[in-house]
PDB file of N, CA and C in Angstrom:
ATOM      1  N   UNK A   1      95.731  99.159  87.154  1.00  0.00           N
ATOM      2  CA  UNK A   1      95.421  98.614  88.464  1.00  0.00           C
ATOM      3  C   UNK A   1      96.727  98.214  89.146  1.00  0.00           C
ATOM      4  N   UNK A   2      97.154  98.674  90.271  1.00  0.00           N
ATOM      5  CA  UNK A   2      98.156  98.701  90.955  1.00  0.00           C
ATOM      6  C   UNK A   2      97.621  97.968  92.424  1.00  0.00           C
ATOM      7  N   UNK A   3      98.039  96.690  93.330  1.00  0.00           N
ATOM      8  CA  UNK A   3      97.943  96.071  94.368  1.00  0.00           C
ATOM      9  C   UNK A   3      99.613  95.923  95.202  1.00  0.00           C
ATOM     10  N   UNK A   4      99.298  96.064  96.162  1.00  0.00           N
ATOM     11  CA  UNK A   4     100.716  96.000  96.624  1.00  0.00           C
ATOM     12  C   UNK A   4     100.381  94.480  97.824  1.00  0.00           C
ATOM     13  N   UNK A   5     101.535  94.346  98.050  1.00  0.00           N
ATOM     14  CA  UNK A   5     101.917  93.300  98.634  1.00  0.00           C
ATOM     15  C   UNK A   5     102.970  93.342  99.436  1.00  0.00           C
ATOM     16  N   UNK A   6     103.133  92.545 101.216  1.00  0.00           N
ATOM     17  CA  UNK A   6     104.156  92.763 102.192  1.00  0.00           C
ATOM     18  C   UNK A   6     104.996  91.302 102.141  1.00  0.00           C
ATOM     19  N   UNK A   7     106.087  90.921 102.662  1.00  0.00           N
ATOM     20  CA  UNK A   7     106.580  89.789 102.626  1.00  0.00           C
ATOM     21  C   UNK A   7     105.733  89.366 104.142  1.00  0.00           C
ATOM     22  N   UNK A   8     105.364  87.535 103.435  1.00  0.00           N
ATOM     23  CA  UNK A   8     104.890  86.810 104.634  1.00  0.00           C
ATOM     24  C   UNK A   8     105.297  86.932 105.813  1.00  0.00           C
ATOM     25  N   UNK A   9     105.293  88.031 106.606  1.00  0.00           N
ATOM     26  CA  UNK A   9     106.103  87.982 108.304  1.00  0.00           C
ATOM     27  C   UNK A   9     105.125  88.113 109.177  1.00  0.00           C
ATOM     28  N   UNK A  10     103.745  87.445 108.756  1.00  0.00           N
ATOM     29  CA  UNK A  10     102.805  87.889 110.087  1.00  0.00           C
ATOM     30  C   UNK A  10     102.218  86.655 110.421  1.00  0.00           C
ATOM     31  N   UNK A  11     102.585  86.427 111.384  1.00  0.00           N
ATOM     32  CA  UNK A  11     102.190  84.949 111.903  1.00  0.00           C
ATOM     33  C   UNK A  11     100.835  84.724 112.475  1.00  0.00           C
ATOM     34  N   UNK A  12      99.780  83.526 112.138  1.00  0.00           N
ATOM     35  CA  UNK A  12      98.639  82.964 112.270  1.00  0.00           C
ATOM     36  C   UNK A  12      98.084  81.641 112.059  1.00  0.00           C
ATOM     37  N   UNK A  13      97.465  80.946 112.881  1.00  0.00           N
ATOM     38  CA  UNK A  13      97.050  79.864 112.528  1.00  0.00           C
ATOM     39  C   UNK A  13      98.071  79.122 111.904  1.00  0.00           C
ATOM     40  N   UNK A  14      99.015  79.101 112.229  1.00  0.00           N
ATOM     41  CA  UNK A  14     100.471  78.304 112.010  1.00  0.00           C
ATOM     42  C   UNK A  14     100.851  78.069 110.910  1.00  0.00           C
ATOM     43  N   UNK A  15     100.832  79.536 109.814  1.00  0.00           N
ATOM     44  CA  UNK A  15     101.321  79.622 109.378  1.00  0.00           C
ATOM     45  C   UNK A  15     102.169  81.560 108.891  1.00  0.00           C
ATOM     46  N   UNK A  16     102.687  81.607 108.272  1.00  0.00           N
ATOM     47  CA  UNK A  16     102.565  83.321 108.051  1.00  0.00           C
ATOM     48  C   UNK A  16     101.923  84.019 107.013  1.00  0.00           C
ATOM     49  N   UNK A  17     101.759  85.150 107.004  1.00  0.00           N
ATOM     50  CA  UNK A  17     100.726  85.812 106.116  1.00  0.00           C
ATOM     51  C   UNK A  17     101.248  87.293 105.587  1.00  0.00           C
ATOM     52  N   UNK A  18     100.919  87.490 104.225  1.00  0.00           N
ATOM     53  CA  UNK A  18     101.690  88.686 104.006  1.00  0.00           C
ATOM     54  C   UNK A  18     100.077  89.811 104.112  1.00  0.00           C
ATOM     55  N   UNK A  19      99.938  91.131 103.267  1.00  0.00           N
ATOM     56  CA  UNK A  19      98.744  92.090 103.673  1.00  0.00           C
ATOM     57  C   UNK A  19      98.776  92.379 101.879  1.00  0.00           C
ATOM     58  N   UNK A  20      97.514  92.235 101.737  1.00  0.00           N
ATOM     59  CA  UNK A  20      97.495  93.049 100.064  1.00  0.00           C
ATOM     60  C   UNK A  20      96.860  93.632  99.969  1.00  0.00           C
ATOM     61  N   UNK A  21      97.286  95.248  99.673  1.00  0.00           N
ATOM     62  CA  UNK A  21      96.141  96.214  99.437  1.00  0.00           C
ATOM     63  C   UNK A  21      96.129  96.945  98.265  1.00  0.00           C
ATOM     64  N   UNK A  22      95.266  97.998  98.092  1.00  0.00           N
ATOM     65  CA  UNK A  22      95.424  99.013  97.090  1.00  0.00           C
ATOM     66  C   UNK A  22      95.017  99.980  97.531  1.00  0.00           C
ATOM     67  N   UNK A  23      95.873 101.186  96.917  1.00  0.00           N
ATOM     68  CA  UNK A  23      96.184 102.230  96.971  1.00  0.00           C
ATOM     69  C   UNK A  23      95.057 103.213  96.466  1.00  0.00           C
ATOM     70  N   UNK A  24      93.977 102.467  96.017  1.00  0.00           N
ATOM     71  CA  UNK A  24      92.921 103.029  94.726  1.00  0.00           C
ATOM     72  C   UNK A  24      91.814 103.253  95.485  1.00  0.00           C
ATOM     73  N   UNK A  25      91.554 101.803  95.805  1.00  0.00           N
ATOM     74  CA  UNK A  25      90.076 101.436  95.953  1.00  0.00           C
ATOM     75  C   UNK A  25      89.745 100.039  96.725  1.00  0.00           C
ATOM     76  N   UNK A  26      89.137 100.069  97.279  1.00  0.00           N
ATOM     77  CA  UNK A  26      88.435  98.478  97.653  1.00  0.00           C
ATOM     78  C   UNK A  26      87.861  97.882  97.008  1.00  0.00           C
ATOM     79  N   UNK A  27      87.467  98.061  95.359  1.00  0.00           N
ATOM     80  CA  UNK A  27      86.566  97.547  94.442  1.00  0.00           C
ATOM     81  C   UNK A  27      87.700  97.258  93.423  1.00  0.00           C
ATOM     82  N   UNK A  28      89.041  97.678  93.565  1.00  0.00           N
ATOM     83  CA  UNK A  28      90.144  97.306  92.547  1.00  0.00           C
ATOM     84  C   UNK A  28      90.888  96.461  93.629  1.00  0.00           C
ATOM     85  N   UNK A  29      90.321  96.101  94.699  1.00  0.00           N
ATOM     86  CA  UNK A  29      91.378  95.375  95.593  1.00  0.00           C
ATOM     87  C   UNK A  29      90.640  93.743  95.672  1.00  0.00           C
ATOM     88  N   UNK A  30      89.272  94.293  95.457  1.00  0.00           N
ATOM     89  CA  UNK A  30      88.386  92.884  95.585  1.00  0.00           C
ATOM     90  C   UNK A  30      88.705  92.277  94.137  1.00  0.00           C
ATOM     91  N   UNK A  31      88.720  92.907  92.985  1.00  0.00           N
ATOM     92  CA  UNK A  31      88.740  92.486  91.463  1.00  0.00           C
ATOM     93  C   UNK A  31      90.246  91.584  91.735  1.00  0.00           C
ATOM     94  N   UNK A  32      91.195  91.995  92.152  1.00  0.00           N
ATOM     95  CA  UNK A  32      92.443  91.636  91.868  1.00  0.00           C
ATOM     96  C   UNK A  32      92.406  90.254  92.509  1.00  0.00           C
ATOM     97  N   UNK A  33      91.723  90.326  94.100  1.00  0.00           N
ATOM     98  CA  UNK A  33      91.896  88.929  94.673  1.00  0.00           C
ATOM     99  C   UNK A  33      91.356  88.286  94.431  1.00  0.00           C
ATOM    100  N   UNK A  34      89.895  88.537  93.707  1.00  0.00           N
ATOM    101  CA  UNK A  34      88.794  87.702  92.723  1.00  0.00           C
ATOM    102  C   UNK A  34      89.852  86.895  91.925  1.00  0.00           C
ATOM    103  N   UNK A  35      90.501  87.397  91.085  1.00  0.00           N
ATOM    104  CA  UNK A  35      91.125  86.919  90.137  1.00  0.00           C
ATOM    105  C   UNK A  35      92.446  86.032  90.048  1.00  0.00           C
ATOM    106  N   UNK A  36      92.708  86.605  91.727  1.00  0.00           N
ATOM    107  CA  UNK A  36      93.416  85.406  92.068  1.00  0.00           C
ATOM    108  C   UNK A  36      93.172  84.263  92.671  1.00  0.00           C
ATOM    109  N   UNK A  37      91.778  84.197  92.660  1.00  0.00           N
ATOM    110  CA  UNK A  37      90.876  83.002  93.502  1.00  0.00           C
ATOM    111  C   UNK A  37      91.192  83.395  94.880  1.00  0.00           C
ATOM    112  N   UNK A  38      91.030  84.451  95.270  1.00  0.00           N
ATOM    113  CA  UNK A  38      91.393  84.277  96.963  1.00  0.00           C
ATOM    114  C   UNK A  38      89.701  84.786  97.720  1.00  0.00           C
ATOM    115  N   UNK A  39      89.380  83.870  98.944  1.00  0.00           N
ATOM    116  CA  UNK A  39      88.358  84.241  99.632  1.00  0.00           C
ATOM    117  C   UNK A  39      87.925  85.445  99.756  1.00  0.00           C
ATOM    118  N   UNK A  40      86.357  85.741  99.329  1.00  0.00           N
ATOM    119  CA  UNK A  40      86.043  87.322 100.352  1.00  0.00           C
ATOM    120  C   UNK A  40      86.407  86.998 101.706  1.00  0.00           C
ATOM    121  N   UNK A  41      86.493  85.456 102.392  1.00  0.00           N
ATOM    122  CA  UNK A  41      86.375  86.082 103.794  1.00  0.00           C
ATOM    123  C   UNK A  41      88.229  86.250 104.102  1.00  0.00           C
ATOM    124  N   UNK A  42      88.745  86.109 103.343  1.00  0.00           N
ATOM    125  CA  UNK A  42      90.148  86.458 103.261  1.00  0.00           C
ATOM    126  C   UNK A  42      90.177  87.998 103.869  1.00  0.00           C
ATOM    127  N   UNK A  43      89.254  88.920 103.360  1.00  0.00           N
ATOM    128  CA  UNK A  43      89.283  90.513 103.172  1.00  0.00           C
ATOM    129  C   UNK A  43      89.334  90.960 104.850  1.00  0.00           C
ATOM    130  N   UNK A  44      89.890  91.713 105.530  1.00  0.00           N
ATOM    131  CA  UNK A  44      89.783  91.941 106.878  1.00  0.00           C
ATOM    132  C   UNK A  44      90.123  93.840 106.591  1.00  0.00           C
ATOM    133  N   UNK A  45      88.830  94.597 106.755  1.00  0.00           N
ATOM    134  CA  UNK A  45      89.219  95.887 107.182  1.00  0.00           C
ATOM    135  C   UNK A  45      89.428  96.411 106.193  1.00  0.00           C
ATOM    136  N   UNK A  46      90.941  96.299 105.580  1.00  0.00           N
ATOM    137  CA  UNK A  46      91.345  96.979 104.622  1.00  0.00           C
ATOM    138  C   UNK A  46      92.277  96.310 103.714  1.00  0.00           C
ATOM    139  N   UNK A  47      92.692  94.749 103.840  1.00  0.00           N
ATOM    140  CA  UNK A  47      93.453  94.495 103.341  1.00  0.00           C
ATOM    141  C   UNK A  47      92.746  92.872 103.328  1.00  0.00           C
ATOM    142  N   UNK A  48      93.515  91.763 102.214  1.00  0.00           N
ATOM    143  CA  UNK A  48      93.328  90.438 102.455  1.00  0.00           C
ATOM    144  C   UNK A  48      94.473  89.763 103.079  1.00  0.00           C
ATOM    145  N   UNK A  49      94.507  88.813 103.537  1.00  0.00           N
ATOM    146  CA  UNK A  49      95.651  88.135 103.892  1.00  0.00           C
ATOM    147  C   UNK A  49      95.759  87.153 103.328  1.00  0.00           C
ATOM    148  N   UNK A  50      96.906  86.913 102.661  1.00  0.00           N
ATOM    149  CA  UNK A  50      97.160  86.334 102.014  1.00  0.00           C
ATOM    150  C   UNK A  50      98.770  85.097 102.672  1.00  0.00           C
ATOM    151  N   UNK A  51      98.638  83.476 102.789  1.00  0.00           N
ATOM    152  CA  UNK A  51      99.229  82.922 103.047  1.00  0.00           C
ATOM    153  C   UNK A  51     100.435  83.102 102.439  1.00  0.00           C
ATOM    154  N   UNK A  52     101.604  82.761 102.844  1.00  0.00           N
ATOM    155  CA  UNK A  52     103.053  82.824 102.209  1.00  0.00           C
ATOM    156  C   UNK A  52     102.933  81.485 101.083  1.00  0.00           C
ATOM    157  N   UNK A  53     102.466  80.634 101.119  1.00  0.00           N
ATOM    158  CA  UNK A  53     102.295  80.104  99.788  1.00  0.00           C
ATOM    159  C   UNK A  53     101.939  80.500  98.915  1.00  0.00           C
ATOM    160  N   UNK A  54     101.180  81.501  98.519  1.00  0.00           N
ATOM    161  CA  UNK A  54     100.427  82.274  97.931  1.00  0.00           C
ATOM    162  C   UNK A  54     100.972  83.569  97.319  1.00  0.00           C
ATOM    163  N   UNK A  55     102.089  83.870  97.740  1.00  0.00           N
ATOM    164  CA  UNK A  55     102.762  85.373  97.940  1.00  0.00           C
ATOM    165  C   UNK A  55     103.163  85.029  96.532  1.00  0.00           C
ATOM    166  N   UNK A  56     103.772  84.096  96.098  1.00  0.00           N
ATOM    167  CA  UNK A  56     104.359  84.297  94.292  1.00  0.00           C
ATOM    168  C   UNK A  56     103.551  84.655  93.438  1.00  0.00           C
ATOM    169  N   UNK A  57     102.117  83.784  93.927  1.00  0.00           N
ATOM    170  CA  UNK A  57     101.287  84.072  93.010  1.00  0.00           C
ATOM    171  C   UNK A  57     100.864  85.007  92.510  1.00  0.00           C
ATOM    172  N   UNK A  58     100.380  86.129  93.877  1.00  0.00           N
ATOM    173  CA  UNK A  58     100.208  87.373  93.698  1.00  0.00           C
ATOM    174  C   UNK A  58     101.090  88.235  93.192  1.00  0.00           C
ATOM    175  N   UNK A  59     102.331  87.837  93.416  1.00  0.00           N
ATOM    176  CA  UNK A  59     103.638  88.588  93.031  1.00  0.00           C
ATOM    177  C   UNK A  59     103.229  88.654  91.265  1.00  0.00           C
ATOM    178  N   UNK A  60     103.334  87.378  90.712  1.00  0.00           N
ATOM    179  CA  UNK A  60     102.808  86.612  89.224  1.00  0.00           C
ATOM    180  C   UNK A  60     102.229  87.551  88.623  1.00  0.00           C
ATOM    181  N   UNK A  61     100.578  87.640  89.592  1.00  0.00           N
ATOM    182  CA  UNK A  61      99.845  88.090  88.931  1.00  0.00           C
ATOM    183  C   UNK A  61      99.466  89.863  89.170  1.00  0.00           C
ATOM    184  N   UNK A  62     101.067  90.485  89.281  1.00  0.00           N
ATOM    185  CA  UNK A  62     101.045  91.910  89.114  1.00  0.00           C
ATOM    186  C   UNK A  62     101.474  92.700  90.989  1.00  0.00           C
ATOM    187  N   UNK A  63     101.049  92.090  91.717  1.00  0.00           N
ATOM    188  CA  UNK A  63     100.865  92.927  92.902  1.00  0.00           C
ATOM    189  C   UNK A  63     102.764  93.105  93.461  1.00  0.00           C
ATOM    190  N   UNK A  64     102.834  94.213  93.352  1.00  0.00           N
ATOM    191  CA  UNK A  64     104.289  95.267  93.840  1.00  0.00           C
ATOM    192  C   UNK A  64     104.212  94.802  95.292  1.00  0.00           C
ATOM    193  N   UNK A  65     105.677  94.220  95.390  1.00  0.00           N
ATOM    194  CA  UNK A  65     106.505  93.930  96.428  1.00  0.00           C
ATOM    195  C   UNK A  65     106.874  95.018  97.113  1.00  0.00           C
ATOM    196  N   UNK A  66     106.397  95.169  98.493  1.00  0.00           N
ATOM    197  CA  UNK A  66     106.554  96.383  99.178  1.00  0.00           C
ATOM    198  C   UNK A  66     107.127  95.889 100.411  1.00  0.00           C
ATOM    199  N   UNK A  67     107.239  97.081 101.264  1.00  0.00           N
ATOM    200  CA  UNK A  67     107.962  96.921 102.939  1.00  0.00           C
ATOM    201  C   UNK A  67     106.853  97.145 103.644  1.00  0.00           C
ATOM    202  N   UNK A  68     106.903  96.129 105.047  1.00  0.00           N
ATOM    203  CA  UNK A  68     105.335  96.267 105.930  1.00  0.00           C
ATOM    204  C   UNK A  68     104.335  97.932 106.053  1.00  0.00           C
ATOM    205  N   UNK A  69     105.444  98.402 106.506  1.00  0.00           N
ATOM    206  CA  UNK A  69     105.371  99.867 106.762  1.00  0.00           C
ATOM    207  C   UNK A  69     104.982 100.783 105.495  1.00  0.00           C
ATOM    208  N   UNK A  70     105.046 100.131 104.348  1.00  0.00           N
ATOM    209  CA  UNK A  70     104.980 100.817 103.098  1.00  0.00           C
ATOM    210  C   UNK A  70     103.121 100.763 102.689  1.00  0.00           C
ATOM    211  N   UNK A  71     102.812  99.135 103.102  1.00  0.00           N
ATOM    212  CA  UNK A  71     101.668  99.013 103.220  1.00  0.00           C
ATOM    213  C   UNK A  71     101.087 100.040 103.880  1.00  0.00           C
ATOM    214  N   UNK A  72     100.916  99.796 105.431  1.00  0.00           N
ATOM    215  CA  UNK A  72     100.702 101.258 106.129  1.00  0.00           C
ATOM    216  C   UNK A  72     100.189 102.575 105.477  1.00  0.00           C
ATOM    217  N   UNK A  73     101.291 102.730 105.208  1.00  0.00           N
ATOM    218  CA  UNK A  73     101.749 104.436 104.230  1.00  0.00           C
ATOM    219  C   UNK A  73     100.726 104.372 103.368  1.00  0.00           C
ATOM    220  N   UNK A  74     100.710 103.311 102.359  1.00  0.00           N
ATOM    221  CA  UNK A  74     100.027 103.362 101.246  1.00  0.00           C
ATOM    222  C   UNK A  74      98.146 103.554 101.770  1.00  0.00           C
ATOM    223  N   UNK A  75      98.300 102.681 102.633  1.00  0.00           N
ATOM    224  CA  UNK A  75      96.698 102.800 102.763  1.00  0.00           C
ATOM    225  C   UNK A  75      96.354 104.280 103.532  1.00  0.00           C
ATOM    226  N   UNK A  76      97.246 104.750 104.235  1.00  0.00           N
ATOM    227  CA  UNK A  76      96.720 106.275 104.899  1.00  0.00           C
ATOM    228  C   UNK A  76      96.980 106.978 103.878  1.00  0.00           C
ATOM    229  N   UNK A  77      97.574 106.940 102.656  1.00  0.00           N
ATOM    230  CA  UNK A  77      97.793 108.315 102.040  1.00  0.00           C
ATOM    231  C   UNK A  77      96.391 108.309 101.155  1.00  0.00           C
ATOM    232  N   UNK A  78      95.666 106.867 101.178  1.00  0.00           N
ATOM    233  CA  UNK A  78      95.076 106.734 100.214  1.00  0.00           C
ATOM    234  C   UNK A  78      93.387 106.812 101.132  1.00  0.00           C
ATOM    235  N   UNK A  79      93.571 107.505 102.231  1.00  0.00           N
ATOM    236  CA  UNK A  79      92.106 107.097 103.091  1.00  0.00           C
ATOM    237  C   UNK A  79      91.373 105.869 102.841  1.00  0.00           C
ATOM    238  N   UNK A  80      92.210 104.911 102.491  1.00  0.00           N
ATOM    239  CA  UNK A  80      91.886 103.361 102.989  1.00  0.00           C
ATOM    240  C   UNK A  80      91.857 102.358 104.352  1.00  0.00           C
ATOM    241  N   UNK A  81      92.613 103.225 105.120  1.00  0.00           N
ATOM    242  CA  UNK A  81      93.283 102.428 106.271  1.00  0.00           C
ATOM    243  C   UNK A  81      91.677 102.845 107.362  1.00  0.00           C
ATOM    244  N   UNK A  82      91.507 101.472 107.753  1.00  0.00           N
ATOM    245  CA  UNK A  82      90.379 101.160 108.658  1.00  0.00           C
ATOM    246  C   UNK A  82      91.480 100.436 109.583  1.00  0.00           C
ATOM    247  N   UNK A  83      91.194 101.036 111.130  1.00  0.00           N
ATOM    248  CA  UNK A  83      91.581 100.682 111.779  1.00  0.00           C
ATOM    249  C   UNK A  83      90.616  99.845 113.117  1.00  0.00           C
ATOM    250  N   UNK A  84      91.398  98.826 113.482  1.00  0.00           N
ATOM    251  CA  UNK A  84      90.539  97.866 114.468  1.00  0.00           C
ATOM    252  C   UNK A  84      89.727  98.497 115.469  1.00  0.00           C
ATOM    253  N   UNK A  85      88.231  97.975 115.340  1.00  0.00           N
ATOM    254  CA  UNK A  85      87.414  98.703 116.903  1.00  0.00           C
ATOM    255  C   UNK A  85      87.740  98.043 118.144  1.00  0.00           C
ATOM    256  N   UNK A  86      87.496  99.135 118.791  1.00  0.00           N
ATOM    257  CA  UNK A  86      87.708  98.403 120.371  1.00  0.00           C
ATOM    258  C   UNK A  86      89.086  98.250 120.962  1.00  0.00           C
TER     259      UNK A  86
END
């Protein structure tokens, strides 16, 4: 099980947020954040967001340090990437 992870640079609700996805599946992406105690309603689309406090943890618990754009990549190569309606 492979999850990737962006550095916290996305700003919200006053604080920043990094994107964690996988490359696999949405059912190996939900297991991973299960396990890191993170909200379903965390999950948006295709990815969770995950607070910059939080980013070690995930780091900790396995998820590959990637570049924003890498995220991206990863989810189109993988026909994961849901993009916003409207």
């Amino acid at each position: 099980m492979t999850v990737y992870i962006d550095p916290p640079a996305w700003p919200g609700h006053g604080r920043m947020w990094s994107h964690l996805v996988s490359d696999v599946s949405y059912d190996e992406l939900h297991l991973f954040a299960a396990a890191l105690g993170v909200p379903r309603r965390a999950f948006e689309r295709d990815h969770y967001d995950i607070p910059a406090h939080r980013y070690a943890d995930a780091v900790a618990a396995g998820a590959v340090e990637v570049r924003s754009r890498e995220v991206v990549r990863l989810l189109h190569a993988a026909g994961l990437r849901r993009r916003k309606s409207g």
